[in-house]
Protein backbone atom coordinates (compact mmCIF):
# COMPACT_ATOMS: atom_id res chain seq x y z
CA UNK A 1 0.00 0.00 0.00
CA UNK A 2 2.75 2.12 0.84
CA UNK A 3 4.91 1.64 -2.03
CA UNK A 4 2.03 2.61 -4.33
CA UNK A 5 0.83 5.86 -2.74
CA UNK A 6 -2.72 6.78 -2.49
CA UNK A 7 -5.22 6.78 -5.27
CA UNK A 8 -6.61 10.36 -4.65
CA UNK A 9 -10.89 9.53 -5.33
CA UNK A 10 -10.00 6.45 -3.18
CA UNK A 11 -8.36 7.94 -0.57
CA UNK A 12 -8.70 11.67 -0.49
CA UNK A 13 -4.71 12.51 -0.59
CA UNK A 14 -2.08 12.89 -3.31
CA UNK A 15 0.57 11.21 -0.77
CA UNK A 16 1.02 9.38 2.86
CA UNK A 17 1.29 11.42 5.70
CA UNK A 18 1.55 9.23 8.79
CA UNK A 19 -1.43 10.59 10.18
CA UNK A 20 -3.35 9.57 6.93
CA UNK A 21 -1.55 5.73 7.28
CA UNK A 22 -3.21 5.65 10.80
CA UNK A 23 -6.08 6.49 9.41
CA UNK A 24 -6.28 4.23 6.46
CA UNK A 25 -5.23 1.34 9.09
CA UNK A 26 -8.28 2.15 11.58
CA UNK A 27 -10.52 2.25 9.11
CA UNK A 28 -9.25 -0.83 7.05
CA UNK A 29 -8.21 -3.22 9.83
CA UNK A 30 -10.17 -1.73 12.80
CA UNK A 31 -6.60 -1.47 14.36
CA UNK A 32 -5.89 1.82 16.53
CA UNK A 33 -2.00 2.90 16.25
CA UNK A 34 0.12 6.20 17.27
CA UNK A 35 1.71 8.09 15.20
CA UNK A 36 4.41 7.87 17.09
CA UNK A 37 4.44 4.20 16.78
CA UNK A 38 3.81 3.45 13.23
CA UNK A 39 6.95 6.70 12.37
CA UNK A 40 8.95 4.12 14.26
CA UNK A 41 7.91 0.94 12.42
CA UNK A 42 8.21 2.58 8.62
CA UNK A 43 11.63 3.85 9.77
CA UNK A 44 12.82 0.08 10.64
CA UNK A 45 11.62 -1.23 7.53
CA UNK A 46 13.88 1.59 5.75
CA UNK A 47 10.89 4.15 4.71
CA UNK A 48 12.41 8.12 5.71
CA UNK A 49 9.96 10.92 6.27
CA UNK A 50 10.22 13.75 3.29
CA UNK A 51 9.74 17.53 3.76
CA UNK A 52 9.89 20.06 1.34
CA UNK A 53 12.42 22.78 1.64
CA UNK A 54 11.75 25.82 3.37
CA UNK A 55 10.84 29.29 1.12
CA UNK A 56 11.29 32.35 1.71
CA UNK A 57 7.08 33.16 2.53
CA UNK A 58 7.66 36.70 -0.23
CA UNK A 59 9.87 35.60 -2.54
CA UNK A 60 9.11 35.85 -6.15
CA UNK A 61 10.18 33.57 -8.48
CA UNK A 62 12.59 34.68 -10.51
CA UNK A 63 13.54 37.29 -8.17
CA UNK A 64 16.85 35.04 -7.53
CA UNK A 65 18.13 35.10 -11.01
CA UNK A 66 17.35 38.96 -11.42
CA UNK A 67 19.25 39.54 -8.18
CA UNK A 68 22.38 37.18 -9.73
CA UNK A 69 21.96 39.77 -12.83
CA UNK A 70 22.08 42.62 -11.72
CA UNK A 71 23.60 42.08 -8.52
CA UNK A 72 26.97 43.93 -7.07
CA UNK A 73 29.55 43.06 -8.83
CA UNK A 74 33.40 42.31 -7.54
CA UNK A 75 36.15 43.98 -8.78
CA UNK A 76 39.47 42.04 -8.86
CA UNK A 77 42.43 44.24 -9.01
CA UNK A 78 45.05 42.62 -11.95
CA UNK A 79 48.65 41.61 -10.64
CA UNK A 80 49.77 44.81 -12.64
CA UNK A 81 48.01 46.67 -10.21
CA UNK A 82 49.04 45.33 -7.28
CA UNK A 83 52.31 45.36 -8.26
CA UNK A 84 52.40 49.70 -8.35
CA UNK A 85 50.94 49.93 -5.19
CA UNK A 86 53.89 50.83 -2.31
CA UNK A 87 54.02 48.15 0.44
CA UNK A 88 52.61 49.52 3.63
């Protein structure tokens, strides 16, 4: 059941949360089980909980790539340069 994901007009969700699996369980087997508990058993049998990556909450979307555009640019100094400037 797992491996397959959820059929969403079966199921009602696009993918397993644990709180869904503990759901689908009671309601499937008539068989009551924690969160916490069933987190531990998928992680034994080698199943990792995903998250998506944190976003900014504002940012637009191609507001990174502008900023890499017409962002600050460094100046590097050539060795000719250095080379007339006095020691200190």
């Amino acid at each position: 059941m797992i491996e397959n994901g959820p059929i969403l007009a079966v199921h009602e969700v696009v993918r397993w949360r644990i709180i869904d699996l503990c759901q689908w369980l009671r309601k499937e087997y008539e068989i009551t089980v924690s969160k916490q508990t069933l987190s531990r058993k998928l992680r034994a049998m080698g199943y990792r909980k995903l998250s998506a990556r944190p976003r900014r909450h504002a940012q637009k979307a191609g507001a990174v790539e502008a900023f890499k555009e017409t962002g600050p640019r460094h100046r590097r100094r050539s060795r000719a340069g250095l080379a007339s400037i006095p020691p200190t």
